[in-house]
Protein backbone atom coordinates (compact mmCIF):
# COMPACT_ATOMS: atom_id res chain seq x y z
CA UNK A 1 80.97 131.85 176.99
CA UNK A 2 83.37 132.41 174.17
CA UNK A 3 84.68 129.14 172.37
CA UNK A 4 87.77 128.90 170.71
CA UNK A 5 87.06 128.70 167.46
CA UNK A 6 89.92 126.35 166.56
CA UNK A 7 91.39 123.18 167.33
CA UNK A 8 94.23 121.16 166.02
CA UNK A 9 93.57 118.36 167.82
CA UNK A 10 90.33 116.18 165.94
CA UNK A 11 89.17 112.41 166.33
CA UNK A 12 89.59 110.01 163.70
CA UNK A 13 86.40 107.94 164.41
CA UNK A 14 86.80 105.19 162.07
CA UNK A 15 90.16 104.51 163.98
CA UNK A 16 88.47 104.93 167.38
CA UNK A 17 87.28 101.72 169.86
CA UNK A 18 86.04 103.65 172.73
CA UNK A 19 88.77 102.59 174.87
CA UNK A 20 88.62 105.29 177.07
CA UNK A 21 92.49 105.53 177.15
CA UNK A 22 92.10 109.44 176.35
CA UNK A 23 89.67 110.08 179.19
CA UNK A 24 91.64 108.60 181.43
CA UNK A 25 94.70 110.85 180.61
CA UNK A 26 93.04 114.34 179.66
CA UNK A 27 94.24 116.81 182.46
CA UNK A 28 90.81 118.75 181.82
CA UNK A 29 88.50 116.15 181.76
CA UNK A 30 87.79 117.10 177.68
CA UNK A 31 87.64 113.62 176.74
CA UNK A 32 84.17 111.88 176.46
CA UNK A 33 82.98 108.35 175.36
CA UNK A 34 79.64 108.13 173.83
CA UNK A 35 78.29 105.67 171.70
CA UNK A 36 81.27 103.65 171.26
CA UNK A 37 83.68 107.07 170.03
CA UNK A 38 85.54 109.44 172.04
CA UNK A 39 84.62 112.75 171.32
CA UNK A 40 86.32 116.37 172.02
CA UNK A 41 84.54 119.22 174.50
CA UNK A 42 85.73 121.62 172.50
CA UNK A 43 85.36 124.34 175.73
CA UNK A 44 88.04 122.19 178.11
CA UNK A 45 90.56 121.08 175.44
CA UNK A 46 93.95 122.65 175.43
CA UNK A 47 95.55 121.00 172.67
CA UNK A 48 98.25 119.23 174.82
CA UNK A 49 98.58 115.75 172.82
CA UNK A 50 97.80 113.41 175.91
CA UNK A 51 94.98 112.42 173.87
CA UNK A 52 97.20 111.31 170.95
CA UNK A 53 100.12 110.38 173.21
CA UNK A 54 98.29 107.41 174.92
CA UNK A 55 95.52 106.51 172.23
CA UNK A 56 96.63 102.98 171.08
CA UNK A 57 94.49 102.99 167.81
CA UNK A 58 95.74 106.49 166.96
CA UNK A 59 92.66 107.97 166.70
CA UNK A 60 93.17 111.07 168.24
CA UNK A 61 94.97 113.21 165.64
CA UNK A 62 96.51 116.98 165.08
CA UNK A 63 95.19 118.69 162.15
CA UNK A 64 97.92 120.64 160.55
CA UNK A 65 98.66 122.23 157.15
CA UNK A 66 100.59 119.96 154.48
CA UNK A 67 103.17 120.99 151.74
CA UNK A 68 100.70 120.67 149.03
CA UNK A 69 98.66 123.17 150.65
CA UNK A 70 101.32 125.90 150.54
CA UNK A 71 102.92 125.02 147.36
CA UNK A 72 101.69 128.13 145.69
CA UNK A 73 102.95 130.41 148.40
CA UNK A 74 105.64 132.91 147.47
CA UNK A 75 108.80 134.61 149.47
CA UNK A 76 108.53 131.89 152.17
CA UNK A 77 110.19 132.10 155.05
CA UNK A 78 110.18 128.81 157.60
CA UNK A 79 111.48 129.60 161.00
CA UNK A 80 111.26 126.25 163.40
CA UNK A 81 112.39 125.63 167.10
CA UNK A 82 115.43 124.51 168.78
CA UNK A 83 114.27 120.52 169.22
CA UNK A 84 113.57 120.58 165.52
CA UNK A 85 117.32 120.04 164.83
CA UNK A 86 117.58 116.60 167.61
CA UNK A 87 115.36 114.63 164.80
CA UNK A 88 118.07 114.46 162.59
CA UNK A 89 121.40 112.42 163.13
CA UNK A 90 124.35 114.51 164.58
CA UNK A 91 126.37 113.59 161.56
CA UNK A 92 124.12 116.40 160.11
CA UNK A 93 125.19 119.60 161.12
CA UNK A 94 122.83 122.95 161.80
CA UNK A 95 123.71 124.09 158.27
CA UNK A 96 123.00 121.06 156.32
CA UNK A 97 119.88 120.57 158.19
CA UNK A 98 118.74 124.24 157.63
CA UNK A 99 118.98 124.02 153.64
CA UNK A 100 117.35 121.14 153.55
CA UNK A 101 114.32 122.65 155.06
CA UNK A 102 115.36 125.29 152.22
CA UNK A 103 114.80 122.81 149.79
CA UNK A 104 112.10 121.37 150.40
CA UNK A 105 109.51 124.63 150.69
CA UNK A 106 111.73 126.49 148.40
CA UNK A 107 112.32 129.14 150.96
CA UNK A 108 113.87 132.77 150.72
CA UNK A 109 115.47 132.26 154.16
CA UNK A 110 115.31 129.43 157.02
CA UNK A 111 115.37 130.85 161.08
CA UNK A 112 115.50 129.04 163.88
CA UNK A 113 114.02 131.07 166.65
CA UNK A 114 117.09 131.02 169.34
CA UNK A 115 117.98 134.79 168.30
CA UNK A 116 114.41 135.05 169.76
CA UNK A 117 115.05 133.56 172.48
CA UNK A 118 118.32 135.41 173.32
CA UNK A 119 115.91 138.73 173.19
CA UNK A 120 113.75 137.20 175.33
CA UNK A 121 116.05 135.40 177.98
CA UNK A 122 117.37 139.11 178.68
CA UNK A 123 113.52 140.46 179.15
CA UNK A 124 112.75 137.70 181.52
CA UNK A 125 115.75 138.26 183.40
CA UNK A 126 114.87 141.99 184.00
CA UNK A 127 111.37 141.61 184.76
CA UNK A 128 111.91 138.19 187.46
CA UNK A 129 113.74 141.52 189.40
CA UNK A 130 111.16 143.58 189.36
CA UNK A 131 107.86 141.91 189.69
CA UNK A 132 106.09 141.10 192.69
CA UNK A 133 104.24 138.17 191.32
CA UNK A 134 106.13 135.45 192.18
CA UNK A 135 107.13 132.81 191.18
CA UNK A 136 106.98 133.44 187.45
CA UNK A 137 105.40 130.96 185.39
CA UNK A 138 106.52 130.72 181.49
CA UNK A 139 104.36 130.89 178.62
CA UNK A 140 106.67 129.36 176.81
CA UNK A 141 103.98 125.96 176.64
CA UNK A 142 100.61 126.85 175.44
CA UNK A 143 99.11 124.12 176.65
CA UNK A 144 100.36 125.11 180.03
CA UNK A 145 99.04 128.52 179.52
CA UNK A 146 95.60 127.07 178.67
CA UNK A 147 95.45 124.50 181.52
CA UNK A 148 95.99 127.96 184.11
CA UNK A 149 93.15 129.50 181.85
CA UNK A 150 90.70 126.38 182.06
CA UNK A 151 91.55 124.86 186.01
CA UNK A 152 93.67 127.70 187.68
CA UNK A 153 92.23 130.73 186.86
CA UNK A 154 93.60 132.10 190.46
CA UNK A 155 96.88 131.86 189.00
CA UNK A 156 96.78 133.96 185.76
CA UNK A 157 98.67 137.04 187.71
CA UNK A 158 101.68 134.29 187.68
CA UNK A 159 101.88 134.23 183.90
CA UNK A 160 104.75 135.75 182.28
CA UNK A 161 103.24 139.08 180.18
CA UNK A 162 105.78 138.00 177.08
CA UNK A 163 105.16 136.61 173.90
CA UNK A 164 106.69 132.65 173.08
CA UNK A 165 109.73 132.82 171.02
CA UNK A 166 108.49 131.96 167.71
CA UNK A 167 106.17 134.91 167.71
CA UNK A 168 109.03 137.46 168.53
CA UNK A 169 111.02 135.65 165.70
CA UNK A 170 108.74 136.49 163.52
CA UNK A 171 108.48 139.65 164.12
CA UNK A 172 112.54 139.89 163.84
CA UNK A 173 112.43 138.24 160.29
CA UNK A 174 109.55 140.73 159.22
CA UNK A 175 111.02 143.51 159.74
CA UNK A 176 114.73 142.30 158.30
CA UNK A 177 112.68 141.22 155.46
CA UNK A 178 111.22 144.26 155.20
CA UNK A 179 114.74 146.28 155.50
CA UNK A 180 115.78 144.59 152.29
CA UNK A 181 112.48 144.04 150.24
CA UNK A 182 110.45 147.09 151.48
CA UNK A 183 108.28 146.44 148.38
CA UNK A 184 107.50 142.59 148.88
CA UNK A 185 105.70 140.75 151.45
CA UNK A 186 106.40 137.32 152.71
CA UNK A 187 105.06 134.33 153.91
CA UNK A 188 106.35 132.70 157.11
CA UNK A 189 105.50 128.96 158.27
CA UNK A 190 106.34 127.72 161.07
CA UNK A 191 106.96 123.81 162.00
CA UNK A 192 105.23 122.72 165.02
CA UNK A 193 106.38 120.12 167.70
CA UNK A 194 103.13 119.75 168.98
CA UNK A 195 99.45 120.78 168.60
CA UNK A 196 99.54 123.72 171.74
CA UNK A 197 101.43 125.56 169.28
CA UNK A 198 99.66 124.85 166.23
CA UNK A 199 96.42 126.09 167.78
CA UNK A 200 98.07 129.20 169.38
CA UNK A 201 99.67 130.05 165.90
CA UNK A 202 95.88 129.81 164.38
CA UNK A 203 95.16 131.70 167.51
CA UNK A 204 97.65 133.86 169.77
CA UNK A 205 97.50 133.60 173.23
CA UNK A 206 96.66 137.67 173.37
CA UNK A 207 94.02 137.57 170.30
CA UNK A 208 96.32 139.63 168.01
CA UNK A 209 96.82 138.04 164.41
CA UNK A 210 99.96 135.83 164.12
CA UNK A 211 102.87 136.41 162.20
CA UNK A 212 102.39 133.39 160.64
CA UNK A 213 100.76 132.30 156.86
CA UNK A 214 101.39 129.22 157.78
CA UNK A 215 102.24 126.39 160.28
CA UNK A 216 102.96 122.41 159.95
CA UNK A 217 103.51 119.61 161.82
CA UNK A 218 106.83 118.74 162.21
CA UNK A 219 106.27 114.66 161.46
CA UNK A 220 104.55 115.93 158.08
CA UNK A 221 107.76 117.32 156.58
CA UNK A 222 110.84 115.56 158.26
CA UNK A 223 111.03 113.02 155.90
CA UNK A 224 110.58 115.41 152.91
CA UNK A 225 113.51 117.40 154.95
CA UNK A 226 115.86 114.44 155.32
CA UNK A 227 115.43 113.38 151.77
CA UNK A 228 116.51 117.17 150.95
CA UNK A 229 119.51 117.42 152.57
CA UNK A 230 122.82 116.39 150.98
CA UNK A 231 126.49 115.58 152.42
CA UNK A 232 127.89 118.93 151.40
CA UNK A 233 128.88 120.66 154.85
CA UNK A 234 127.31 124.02 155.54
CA UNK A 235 127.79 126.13 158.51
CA UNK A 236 125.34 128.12 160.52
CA UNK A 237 125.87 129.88 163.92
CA UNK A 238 123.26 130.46 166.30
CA UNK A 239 122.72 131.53 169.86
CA UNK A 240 123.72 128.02 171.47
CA UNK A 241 122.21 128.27 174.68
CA UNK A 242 118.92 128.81 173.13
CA UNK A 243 119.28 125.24 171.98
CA UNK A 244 118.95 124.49 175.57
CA UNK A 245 115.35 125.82 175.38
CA UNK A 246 114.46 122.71 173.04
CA UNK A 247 114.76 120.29 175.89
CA UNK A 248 113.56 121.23 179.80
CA UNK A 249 115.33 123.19 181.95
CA UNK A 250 116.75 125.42 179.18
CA UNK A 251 114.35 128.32 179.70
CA UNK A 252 115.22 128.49 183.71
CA UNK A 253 119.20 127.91 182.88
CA UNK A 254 120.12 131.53 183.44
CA UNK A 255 118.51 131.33 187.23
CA UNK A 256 120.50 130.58 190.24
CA UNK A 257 119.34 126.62 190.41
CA UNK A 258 117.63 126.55 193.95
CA UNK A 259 115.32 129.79 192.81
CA UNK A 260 113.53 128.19 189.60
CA UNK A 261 112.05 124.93 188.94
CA UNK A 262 111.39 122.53 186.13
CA UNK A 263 108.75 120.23 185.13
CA UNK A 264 107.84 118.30 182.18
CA UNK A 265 104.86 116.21 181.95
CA UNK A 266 101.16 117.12 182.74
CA UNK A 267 99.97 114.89 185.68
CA UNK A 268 103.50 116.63 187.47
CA UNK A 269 102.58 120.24 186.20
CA UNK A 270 99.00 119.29 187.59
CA UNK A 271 100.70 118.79 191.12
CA UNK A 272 102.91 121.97 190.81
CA UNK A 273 100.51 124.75 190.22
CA UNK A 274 97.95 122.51 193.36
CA UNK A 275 101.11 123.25 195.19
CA UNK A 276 101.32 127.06 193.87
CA UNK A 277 97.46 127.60 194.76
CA UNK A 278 98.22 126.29 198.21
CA UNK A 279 101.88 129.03 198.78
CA UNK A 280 103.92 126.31 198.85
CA UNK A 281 107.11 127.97 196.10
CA UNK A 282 107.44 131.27 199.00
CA UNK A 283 111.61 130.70 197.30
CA UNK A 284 110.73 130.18 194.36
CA UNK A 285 111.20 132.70 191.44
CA UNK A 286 110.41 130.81 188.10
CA UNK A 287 108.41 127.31 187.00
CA UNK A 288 109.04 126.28 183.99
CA UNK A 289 106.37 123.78 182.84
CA UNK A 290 105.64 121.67 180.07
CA UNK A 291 103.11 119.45 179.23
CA UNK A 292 105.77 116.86 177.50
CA UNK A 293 107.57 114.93 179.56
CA UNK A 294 111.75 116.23 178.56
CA UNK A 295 110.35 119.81 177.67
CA UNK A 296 109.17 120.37 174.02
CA UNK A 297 111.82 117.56 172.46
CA UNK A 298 108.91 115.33 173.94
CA UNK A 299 106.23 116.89 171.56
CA UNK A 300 103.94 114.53 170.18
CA UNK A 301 104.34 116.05 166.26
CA UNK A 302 108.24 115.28 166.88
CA UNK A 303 109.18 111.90 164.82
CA UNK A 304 112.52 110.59 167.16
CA UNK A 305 112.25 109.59 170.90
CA UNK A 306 112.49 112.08 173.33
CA UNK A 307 115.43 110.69 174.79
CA UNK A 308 117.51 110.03 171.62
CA UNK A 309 116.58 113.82 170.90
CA UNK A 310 117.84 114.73 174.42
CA UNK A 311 121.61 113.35 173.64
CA UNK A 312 121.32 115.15 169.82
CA UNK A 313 120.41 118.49 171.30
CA UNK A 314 123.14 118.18 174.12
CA UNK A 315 125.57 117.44 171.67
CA UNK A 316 125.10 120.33 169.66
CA UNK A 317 124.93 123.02 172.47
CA UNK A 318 128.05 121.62 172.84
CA UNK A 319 129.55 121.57 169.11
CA UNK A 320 127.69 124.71 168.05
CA UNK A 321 128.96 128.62 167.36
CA UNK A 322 127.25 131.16 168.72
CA UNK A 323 127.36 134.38 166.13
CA UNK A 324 127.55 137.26 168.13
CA UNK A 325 128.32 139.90 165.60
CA UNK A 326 124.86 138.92 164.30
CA UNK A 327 123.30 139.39 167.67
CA UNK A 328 125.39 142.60 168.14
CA UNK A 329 123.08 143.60 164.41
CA UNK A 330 119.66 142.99 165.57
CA UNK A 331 119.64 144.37 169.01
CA UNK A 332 117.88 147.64 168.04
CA UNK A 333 115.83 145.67 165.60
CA UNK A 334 113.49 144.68 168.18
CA UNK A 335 111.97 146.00 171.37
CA UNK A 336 110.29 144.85 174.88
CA UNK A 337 106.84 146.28 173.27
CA UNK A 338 107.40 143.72 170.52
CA UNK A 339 107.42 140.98 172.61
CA UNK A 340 104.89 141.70 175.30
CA UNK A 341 101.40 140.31 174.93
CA UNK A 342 99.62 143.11 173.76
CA UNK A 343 96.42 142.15 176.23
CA UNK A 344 96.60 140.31 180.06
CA UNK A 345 95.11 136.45 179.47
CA UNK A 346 91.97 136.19 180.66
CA UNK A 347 90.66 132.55 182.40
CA UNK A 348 88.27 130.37 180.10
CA UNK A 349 85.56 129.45 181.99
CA UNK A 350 83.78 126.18 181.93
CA UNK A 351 80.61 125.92 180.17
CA UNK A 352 77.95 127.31 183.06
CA UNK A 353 75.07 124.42 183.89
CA UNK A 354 72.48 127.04 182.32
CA UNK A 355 72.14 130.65 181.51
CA UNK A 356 69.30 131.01 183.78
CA UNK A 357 70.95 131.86 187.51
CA UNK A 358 67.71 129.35 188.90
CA UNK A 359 67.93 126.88 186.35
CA UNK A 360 71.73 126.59 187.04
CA UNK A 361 70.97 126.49 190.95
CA UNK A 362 68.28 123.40 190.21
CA UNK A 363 70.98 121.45 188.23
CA UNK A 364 73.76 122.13 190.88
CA UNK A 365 71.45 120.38 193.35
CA UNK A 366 70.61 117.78 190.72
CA UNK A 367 74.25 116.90 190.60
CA UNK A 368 74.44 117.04 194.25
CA UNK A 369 71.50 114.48 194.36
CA UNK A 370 73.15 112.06 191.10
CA UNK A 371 76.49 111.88 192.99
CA UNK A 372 75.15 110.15 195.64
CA UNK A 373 73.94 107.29 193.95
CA UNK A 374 77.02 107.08 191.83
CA UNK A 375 79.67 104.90 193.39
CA UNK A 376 82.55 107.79 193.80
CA UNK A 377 85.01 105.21 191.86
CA UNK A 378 85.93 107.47 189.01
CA UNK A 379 86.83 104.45 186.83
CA UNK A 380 86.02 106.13 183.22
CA UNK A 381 83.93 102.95 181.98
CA UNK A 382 80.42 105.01 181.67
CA UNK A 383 82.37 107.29 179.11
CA UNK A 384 83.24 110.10 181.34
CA UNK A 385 86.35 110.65 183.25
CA UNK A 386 84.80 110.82 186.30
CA UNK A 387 81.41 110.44 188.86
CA UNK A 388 81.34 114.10 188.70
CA UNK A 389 81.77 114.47 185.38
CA UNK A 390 78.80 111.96 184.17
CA UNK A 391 76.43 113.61 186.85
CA UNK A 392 77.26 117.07 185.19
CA UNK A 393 77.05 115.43 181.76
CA UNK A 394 73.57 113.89 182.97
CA UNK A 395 72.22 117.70 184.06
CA UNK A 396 72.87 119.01 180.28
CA UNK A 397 71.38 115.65 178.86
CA UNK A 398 74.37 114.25 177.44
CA UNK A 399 74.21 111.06 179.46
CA UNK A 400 72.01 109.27 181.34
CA UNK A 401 72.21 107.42 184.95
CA UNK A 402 72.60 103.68 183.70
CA UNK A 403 75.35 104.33 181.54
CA UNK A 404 76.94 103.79 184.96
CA UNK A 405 77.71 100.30 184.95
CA UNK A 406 77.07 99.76 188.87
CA UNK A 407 73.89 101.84 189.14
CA UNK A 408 72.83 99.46 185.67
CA UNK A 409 73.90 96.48 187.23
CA UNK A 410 72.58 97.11 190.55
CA UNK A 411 69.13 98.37 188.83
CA UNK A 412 69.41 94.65 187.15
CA UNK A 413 69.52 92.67 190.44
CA UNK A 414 66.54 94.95 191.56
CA UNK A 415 65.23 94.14 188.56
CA UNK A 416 65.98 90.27 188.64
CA UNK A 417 64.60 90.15 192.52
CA UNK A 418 61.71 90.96 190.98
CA UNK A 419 61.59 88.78 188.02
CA UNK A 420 62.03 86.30 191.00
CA UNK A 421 59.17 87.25 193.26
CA UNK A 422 56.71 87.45 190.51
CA UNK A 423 57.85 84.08 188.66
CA UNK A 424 57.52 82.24 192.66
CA UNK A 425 53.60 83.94 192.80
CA UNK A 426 52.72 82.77 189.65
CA UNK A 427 54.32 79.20 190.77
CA UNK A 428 52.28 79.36 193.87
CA UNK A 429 48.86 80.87 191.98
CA UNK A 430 48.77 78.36 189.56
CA UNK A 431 47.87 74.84 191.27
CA UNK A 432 44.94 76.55 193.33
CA UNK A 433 43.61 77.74 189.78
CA UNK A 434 44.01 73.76 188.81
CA UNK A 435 42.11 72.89 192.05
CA UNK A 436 39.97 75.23 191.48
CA UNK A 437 38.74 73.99 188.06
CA UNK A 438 39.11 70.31 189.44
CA UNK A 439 36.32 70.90 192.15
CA UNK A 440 34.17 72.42 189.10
């Protein structure tokens, strides 16, 4: 099986307890407790966060890049997404925001990506009326896209076949970079909201290279931001509804209501796409999931509450100018080939038992034979999320029986009975040995 080769999310073990918080929570079972530390299965994680969401010693951890490590980049370009402008105060408008974030990296130019997403809305919009694979399921989320790829395979057909946003921005900014500096190159970062997107800017979804030099967290640089940005006013139009793509139900906003859904959150995403496996959306023409809870305002790299950000974003959808001259500019500058995936997603399959078609068969039956000793509670404590889980984790070697702590502490009252039985013959042995040396 092929492995991704990167991750952004990473444990920080000196932080870690072995709480088993993060197993508990990890919609693909990637979470593991051995020896005291949680530790990563590198072939089920999908980046989501939950890990670093719930972990109450903040152990879990994204790895992103840092200013320091781009400082000697040239012609930079940052491009961020709509939520990025709810962590900042409303007295703060787009403008002053945006030249901050020029400030601070020293940047040529400074996107957000809701042109992007104005392309894109209209590409959706045709293609929901002509495909027969409904309902349509966004790819907007990453981490949803790898959840489908890891647990619902079945459902890949479902995926939309377009590029997220900040891709397709990128490509817009290349080539109007390119327009006006055919001679120089540039360098674009981007500025995360969560890990999904870090790793799928390290790796695209459809295995091309990204646009991107670059990409940071955006908790790393908002205070750098904030400190950058001064009282004069500036202006800057964008396409306003694409704000609404920041927080959840943007995406599915030009829908009629009863055909798409919504849902943020990765235990209720879980449900939804059970519920797709099993026909149950026959009405429905889009889902639009994400694994925060509030849509991507919720991502775990975001510094303000979700909910704070919510009321920010809503009040500039409402406040903001939408610059449709400059819309009117760059609608020949890109095209539906530039924001298709350039090859279908494919499922990731879990780690097979063995190579060997037997040997696999022998450990199946194994597992079969080590569940039914195990207790069926599911209660995380041996350091695996589940029964099933430790009996697969005890066919590869990784664990062993007692690290169940029923099957340990039911082996110790075997063990104790007979402790018992042999301390109560040795009771009963030892006065006939005294009679017996008495009579000699």
């Amino acid at each position: 099986m092929n492995e991704k080769l990167f991750h952004s999310v990473a444990i920080n073990l000196q932080r870690c307890r072995g709480c088993i918080h993060c197993i508990r929570h990890c919609p693909t079972e990637a979470m593991r407790v051995r020896n005291g530390k949680a530790l990563i299965l590198s072939h089920r994680c999908i980046d989501c966060g939950e890990c670093i969401r719930v972990c109450p010693y903040h152990a879990p951890f994204a790895f992103t890049q840092t200013l320091e490590s781009i400082a000697s980049l040239e012609n930079i370009i940052v491009i961020f997404p709509p939520e990025f402008y709810a962590q900042f105060p409303t007295s703060y408008t787009l403008g002053q925001i945006k030249k901050g974030v020029q400030r601070t990296f020293s940047a040529k130019e400074v996107w957000d990506t809701t042109i992007a997403i104005y392309f894109l809305q209209q590409a959706l919009e045709q293609y929901i009326s002509t495909t027969s694979n409904l309902p349509l399921i966004s790819t907007y989320c990453p981490a949803v896209v790898e959840l489908i790829q890891v647990k619902f395979p079945t459902l890949i057909p479902h995926l939309s076949p377009f590029r997220p946003p900040f891709e397709i921005m990128g490509e817009i900014v290349k080539k109007l970079w390119k327009k006006s500096h055919p001679e120089e190159s540039i360098n674009l970062v981007y500025l995360a909201p969560c890990p999904a997107q870090v790793t799928n800017i390290k790796e695209p979804l459809d295995g091309r290279e990204s646009v991107f030099s670059s990409v940071l967290g955006i908790d790393n640089v908002f205070i750098n931001i904030k400190r950058n940005i001064t009282d004069e006013k500036e202006e800057s139009y964008v396409y306003s509804p694409g704000l609404l793509w920041g927080g959840l139900g943007g995406e599915s906003s030009f829908l009629p209501e009863e055909s798409a859904i919504s849902v943020g959150g990765m235990d209720e995403v879980v449900k939804v796409l059970e519920d797709l496996e099993r026909n149950k959306f026959q009405d429905i023409k889009f889902l639009e999931l994400r694994a925060c809870r509030e849509g991507c305002i919720g991502g775990v790299l975001n510094p303000e509450d979700k909910y704070v950000a919510k009321k920010r974003l809503m009040y500039h959808i409402k406040t903001t100018k939408e610059d449709k001259e400059l819309l009117k500019k760059l609608d020949n500058l890109i095209s539906i080939s530039d924001m298709l995936l350039n090859k279908a997603i494919l499922p990731r399959p879990i780690w097979k038992l063995d190579e060997d078609m037997g040997k696999a068969l022998k450990k199946m039956e194994e597992m079969r034979e080590i569940l039914k000793i195990l207790p069926g509670l599911d209660c995380g404590s041996c350091g695996s999320p589940t029964c099933s889980a430790l009996a697969e984790d005890i066919v590869r070697g990784n664990a062993q029986i007692y690290d169940c702590i029923f099957v340990l502490k039911e082996k110790l009252r075997e063990m104790a009975k007979e402790m018992e039985e042999i301390s109560r013959r040795s009771v009963s042995i030892i006065p006939k040995r005294k009679e017996e040396r008495d009579e000699e």
